[in-house]
N, C-alpha and C. Protein backbone atom coordinates (compact mmCIF):
# COMPACT_ATOMS: atom_id res chain seq x y z
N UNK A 1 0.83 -1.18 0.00
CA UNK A 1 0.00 0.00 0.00
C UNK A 1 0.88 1.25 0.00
N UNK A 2 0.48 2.00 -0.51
CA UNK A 2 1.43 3.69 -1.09
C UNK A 2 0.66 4.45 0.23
N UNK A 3 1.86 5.35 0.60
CA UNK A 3 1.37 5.98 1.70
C UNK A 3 1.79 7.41 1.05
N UNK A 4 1.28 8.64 2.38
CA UNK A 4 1.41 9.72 1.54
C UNK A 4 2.50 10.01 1.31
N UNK A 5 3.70 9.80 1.97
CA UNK A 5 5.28 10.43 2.01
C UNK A 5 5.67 9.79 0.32
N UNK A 6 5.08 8.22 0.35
CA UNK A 6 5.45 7.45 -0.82
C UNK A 6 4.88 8.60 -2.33
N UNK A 7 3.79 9.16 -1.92
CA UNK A 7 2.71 10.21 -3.12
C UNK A 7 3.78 11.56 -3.16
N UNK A 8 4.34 11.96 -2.47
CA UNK A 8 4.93 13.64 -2.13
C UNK A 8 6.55 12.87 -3.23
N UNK A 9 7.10 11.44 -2.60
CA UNK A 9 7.88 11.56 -3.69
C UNK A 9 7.57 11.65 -4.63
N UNK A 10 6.97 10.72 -5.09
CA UNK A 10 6.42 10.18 -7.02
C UNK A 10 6.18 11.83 -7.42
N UNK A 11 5.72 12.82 -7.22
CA UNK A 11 5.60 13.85 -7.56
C UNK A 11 6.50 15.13 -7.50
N UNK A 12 7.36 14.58 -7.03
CA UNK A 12 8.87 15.52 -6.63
C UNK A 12 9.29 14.78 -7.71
N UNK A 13 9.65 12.91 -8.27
CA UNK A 13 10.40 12.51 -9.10
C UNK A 13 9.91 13.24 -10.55
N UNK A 14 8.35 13.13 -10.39
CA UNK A 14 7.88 13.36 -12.04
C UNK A 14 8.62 14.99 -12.42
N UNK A 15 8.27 15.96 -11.35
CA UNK A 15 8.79 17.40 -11.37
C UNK A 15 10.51 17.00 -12.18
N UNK A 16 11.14 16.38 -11.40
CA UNK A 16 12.31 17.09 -11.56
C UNK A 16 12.71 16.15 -12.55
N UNK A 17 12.23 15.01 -13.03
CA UNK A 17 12.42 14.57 -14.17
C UNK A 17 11.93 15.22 -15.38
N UNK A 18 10.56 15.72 -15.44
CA UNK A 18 10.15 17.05 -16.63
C UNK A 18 11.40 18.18 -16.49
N UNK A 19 12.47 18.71 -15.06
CA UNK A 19 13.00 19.98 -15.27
C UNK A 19 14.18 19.16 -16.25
N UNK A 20 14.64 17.78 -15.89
CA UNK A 20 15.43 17.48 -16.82
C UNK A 20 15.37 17.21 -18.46
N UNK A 21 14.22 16.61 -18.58
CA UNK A 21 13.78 16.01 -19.79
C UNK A 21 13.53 17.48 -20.71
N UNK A 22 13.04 18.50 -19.98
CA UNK A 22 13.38 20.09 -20.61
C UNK A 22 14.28 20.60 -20.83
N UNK A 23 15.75 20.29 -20.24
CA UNK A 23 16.93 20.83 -20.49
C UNK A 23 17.56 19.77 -21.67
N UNK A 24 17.47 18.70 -21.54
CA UNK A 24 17.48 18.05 -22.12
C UNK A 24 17.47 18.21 -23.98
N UNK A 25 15.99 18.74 -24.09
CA UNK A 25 15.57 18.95 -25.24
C UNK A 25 15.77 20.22 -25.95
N UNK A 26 16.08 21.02 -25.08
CA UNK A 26 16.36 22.42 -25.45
C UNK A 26 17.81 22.70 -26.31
N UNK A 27 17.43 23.35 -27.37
CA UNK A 27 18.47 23.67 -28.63
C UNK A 27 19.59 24.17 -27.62
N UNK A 28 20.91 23.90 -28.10
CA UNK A 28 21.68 24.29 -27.36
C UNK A 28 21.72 25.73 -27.43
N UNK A 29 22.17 25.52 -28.99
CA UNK A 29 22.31 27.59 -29.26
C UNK A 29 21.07 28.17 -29.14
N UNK A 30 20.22 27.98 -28.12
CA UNK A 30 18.91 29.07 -27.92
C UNK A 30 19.05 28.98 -26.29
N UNK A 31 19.74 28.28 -25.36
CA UNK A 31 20.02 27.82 -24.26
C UNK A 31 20.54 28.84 -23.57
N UNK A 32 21.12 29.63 -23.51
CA UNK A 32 21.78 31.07 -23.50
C UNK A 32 21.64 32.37 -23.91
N UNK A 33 19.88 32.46 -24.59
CA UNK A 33 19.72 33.22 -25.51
C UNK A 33 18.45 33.84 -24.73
N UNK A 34 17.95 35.05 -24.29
CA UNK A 34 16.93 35.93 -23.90
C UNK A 34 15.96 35.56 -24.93
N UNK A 35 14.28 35.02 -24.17
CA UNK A 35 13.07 34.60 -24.83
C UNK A 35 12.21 35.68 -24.82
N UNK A 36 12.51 36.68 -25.11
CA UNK A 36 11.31 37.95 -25.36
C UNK A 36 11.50 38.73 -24.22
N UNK A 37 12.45 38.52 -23.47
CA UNK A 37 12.91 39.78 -22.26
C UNK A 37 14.35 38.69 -21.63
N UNK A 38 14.87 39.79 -21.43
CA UNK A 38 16.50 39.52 -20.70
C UNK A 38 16.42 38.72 -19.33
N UNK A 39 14.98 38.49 -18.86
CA UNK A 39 15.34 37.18 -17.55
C UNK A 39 14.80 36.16 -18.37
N UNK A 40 14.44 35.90 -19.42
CA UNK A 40 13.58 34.83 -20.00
C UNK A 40 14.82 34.09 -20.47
N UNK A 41 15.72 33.60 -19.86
CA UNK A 41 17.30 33.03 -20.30
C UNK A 41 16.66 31.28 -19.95
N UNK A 42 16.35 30.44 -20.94
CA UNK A 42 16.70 29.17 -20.96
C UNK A 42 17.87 28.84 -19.41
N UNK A 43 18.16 29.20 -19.34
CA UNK A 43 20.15 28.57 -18.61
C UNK A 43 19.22 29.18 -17.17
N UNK A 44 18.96 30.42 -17.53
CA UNK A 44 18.85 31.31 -15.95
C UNK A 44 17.87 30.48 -15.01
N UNK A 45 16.15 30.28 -15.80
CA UNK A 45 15.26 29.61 -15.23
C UNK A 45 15.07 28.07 -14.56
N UNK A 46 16.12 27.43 -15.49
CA UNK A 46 16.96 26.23 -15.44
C UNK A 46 17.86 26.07 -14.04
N UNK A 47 18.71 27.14 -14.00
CA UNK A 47 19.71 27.27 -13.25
C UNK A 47 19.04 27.38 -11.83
N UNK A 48 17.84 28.45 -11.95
CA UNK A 48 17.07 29.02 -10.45
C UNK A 48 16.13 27.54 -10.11
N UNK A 49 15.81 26.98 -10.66
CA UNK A 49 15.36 25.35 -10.62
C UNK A 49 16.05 24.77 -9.97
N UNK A 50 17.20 24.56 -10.45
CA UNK A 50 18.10 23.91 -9.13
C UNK A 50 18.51 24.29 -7.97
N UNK A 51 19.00 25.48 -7.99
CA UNK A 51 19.12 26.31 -6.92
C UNK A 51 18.26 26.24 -5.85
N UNK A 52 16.77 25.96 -6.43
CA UNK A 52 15.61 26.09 -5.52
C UNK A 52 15.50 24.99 -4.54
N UNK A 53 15.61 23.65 -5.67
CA UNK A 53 15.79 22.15 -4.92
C UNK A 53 16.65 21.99 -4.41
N UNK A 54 17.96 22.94 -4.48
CA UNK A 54 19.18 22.62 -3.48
C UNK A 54 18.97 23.40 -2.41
N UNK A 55 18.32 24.49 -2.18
CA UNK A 55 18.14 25.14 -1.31
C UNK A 55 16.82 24.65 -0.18
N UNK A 56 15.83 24.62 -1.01
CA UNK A 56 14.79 24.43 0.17
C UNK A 56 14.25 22.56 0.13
N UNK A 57 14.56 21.89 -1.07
CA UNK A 57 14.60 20.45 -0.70
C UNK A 57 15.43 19.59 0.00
N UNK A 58 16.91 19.67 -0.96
CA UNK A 58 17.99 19.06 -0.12
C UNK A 58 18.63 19.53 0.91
N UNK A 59 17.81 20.96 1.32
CA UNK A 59 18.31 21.23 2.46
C UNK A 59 19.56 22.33 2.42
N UNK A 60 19.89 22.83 1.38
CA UNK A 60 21.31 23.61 1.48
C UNK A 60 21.27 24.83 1.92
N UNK A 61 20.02 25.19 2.55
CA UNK A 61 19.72 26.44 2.73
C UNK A 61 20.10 27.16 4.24
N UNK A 62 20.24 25.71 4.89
CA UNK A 62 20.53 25.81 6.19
C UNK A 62 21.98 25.82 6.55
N UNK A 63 22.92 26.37 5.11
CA UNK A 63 24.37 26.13 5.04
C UNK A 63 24.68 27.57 4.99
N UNK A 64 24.68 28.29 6.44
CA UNK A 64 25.00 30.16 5.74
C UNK A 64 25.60 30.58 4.36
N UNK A 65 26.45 29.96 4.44
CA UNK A 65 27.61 29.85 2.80
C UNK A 65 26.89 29.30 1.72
N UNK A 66 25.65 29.20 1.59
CA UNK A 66 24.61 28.90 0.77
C UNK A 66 25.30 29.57 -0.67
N UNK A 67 24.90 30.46 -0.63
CA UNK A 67 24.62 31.30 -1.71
C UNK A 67 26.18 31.71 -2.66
N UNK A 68 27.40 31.72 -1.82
CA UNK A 68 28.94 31.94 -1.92
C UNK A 68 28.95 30.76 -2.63
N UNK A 69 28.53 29.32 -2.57
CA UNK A 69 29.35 28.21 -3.10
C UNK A 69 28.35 27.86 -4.00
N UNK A 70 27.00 28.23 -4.51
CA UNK A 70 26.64 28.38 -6.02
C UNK A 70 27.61 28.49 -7.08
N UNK A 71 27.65 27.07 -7.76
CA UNK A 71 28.95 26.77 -8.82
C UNK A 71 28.65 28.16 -10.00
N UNK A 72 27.28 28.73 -9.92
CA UNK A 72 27.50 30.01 -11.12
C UNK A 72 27.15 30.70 -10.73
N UNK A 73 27.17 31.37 -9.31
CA UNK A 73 26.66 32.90 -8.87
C UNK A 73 25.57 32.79 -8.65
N UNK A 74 24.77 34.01 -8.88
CA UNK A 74 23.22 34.08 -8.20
C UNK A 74 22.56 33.96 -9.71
N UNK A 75 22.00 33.21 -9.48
CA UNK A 75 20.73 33.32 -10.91
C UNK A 75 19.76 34.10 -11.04
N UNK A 76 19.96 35.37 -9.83
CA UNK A 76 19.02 36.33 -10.45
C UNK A 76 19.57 37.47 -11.41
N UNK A 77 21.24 37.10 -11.25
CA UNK A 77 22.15 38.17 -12.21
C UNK A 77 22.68 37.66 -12.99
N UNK A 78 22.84 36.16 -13.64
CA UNK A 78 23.19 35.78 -14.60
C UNK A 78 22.71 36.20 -15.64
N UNK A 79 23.46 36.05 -16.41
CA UNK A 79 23.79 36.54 -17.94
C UNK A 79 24.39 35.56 -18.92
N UNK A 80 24.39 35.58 -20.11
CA UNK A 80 24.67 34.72 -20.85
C UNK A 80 26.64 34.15 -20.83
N UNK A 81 26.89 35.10 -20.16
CA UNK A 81 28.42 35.15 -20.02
C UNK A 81 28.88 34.31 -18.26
N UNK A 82 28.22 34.57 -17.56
CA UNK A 82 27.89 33.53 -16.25
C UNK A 82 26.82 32.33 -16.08
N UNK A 83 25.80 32.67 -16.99
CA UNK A 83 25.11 30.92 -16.38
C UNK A 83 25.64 29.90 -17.06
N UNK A 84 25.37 28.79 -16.95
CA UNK A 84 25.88 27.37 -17.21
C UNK A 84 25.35 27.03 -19.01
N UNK A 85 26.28 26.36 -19.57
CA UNK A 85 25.81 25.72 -20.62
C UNK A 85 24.87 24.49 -20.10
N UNK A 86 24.43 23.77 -21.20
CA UNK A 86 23.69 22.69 -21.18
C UNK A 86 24.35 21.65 -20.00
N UNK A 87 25.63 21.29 -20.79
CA UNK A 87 26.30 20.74 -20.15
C UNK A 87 26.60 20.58 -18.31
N UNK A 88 27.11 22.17 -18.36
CA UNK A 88 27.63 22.19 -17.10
C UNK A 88 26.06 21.92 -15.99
N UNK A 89 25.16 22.76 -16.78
CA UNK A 89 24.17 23.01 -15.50
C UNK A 89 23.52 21.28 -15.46
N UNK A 90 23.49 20.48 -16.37
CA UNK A 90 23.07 19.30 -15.86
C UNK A 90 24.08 18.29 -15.33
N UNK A 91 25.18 18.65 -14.94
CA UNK A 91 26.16 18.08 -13.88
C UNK A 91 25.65 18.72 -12.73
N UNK A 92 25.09 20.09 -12.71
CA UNK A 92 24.99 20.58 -11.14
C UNK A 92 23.58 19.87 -10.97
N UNK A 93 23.01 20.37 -11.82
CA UNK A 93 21.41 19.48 -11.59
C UNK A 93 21.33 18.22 -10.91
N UNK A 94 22.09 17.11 -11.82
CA UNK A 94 22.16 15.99 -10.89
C UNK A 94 22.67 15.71 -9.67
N UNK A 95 23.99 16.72 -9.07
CA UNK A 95 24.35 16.67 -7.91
C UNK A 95 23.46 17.09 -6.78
N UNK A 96 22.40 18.17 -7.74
CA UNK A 96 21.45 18.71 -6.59
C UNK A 96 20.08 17.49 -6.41
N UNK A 97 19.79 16.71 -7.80
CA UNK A 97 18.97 15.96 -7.34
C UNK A 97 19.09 14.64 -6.51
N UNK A 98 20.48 14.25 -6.83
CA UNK A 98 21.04 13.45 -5.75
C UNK A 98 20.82 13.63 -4.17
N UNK A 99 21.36 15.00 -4.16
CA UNK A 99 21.31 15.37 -2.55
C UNK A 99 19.36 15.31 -1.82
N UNK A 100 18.51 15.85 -3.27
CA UNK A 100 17.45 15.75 -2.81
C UNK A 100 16.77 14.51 -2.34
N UNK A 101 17.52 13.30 -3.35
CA UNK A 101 16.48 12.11 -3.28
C UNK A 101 16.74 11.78 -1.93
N UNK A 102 18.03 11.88 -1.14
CA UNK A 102 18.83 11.28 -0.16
C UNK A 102 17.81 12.22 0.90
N UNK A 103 17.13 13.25 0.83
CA UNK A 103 16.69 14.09 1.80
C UNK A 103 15.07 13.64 1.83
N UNK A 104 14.61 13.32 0.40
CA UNK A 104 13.31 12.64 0.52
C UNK A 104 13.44 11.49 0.89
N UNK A 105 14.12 10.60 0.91
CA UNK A 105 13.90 9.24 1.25
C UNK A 105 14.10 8.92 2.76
N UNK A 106 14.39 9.73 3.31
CA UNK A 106 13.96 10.00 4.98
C UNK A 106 12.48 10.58 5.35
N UNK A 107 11.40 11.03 4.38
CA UNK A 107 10.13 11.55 4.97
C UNK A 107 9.66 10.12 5.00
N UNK A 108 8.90 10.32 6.06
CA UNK A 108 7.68 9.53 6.35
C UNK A 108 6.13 10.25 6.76
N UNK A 109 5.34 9.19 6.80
CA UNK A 109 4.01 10.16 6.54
C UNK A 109 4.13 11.46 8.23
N UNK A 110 4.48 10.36 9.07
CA UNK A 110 4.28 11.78 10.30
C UNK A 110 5.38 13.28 9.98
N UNK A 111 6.30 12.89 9.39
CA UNK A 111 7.61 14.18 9.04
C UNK A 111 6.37 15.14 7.47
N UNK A 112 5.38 14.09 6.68
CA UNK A 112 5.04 14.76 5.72
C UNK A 112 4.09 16.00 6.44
N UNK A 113 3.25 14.94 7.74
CA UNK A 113 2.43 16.14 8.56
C UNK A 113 1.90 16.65 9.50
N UNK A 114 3.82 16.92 9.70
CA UNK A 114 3.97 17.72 10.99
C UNK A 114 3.56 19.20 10.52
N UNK A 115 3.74 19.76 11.62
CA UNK A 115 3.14 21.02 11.63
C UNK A 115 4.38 21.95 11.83
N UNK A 116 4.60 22.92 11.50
CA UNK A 116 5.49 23.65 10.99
C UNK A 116 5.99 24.60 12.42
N UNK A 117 6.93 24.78 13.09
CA UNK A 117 7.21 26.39 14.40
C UNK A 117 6.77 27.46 13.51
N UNK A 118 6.22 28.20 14.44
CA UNK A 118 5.77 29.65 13.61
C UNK A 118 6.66 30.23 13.24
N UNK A 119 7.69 30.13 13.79
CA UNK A 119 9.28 30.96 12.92
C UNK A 119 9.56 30.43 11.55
N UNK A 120 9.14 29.26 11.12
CA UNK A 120 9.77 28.26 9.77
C UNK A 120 8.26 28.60 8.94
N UNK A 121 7.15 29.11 9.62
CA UNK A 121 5.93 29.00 8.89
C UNK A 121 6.01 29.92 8.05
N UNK A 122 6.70 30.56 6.78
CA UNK A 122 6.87 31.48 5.92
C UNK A 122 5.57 31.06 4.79
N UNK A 123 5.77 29.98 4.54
CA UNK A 123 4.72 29.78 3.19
C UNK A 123 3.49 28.80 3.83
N UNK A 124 3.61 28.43 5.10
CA UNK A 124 2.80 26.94 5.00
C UNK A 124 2.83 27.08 6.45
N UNK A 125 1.73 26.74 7.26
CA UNK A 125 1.58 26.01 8.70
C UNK A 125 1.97 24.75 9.29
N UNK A 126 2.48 23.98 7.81
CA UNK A 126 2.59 22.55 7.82
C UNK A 126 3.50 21.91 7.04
N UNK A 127 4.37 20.97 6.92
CA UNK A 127 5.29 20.54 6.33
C UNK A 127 4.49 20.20 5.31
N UNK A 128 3.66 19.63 5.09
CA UNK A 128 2.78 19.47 3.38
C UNK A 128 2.66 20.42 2.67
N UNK A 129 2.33 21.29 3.50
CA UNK A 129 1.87 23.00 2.97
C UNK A 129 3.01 23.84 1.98
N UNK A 130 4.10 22.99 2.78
CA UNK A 130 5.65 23.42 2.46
C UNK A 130 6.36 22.71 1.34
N UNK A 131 5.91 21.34 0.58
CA UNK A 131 5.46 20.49 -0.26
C UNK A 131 5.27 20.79 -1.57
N UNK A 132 3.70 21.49 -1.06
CA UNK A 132 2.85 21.83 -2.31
C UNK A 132 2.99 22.95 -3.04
N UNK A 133 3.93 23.85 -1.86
CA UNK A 133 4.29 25.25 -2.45
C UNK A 133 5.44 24.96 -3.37
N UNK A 134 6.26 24.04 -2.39
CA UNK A 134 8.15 23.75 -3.80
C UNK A 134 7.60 23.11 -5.10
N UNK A 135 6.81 22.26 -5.08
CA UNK A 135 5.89 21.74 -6.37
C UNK A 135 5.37 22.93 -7.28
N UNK A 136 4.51 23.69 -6.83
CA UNK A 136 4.16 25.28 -7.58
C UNK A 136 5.18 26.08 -8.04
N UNK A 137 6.46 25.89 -7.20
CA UNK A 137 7.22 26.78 -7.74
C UNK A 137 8.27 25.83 -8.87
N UNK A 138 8.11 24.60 -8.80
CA UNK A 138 9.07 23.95 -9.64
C UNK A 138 7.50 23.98 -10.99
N UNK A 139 6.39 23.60 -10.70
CA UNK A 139 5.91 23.64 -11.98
C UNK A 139 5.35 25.18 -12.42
N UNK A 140 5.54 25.82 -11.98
CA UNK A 140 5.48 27.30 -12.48
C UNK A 140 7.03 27.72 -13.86
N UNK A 141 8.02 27.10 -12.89
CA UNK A 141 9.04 27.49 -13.89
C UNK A 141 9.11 26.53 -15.38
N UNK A 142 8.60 25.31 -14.74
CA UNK A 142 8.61 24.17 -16.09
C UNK A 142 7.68 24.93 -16.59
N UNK A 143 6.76 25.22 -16.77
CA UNK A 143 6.07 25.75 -17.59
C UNK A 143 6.44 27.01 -18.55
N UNK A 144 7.60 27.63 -17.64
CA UNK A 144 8.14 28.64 -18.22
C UNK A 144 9.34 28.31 -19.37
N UNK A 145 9.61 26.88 -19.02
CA UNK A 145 10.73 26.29 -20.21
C UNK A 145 10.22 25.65 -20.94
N UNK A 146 8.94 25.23 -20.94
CA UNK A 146 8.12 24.72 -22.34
C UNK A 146 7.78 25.65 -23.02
N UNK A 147 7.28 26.42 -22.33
CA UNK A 147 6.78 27.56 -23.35
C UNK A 147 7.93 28.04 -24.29
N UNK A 148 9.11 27.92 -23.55
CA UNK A 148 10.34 28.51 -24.70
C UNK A 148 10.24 27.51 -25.59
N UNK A 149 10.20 26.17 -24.91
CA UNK A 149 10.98 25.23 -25.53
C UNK A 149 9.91 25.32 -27.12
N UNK A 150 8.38 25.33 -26.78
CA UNK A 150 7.33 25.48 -27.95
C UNK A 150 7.79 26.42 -28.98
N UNK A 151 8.11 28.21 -28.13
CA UNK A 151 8.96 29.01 -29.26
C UNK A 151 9.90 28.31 -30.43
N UNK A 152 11.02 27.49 -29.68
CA UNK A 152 12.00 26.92 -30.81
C UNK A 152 11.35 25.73 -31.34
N UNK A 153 10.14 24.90 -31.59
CA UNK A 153 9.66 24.68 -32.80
C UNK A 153 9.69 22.91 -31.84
N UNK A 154 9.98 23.05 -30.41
CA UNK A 154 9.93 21.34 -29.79
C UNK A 154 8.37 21.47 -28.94
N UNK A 155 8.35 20.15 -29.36
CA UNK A 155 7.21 19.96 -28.15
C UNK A 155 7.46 19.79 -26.21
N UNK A 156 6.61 20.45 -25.92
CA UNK A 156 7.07 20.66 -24.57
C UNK A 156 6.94 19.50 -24.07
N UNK A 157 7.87 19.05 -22.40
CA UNK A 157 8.15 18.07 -22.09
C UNK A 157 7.25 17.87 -20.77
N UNK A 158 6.69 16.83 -20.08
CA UNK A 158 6.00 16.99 -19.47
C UNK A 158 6.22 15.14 -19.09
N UNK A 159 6.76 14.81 -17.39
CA UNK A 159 6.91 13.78 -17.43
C UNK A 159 5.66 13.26 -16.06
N UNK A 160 4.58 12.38 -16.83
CA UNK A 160 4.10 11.65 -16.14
C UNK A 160 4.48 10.88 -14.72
N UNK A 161 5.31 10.15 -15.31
CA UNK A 161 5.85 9.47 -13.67
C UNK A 161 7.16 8.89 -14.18
């Protein structure tokens, strides 16, 4: 029987397998290239994707030096001359989804819903709450790399399970 912690993964895997299966498919030489405004960078949205799962999934957030040991700077100032090629950013990708799976595969259903200290309660009252929001923000941005990806003439990627 599938319990809920078992449901919160399968849906963290499908996420971050669509952020890959999108980088993936994406033209290289358009990968680096501004999509109708200068943050619309393939690499940048890509890049803040991982950043996000290394930060508030696998936990790196709780590392003060967070932000200093980002292998390409801050991805809210990258530029085509600092973010990652294809290449590089899906070496960091996988190191970050590594660290995540190792951080999910410790929830269980009581860790999925516990209830949150009011100091940690920024988005959510509840560790689920806290869940459903990293999910919104990982499929908010996939959506933002299909849509490019549709611009350059691919069909967008979208992984079931």
């Amino acid at each position: 029987m599938q319990n809920l912690s078992d449901d919160v993964r399968a849906q963290y895997n499908g996420a971050f397998a669509t952020i890959r299966g999108i980088a993936e498919a994406f033209p290289e030489n358009k990968w680096l290239e501004s999509h109708g405004d200068v943050y619309y960078i393939p690499s940048r949205i890509a890049y803040h994707l991982a950043v996000f799962i290394d930060s508030n999934i696998a936990g790196w957030s709780k590392d003060p030096d967070f932000a200093s040991k980002l292998p390409f700077g801050s991805w809210k100032d990258g530029n085509a001359g600092t973010l990652p090629d294809k290449k590089a950013y899906l070496a960091y990708y996988d190191e970050v989804i590594a660290r995540a799976q190792k951080v999910l595969a410790t929830l269980d259903d009581d860790s999925v819903t516990a209830t949150l200290e009011p100091e940690k309660a920024r988005f959510s009252t509840s560790q689920l709450g806290v869940h459903l929001y990293n999910m919104r923000e990982l499929s908010a941005h996939s959506g933002e790399l299909n849509k490019m990806l549709i611009e350059n003439g691919i069909d967008d990627v979208w992984v079931f399970k």
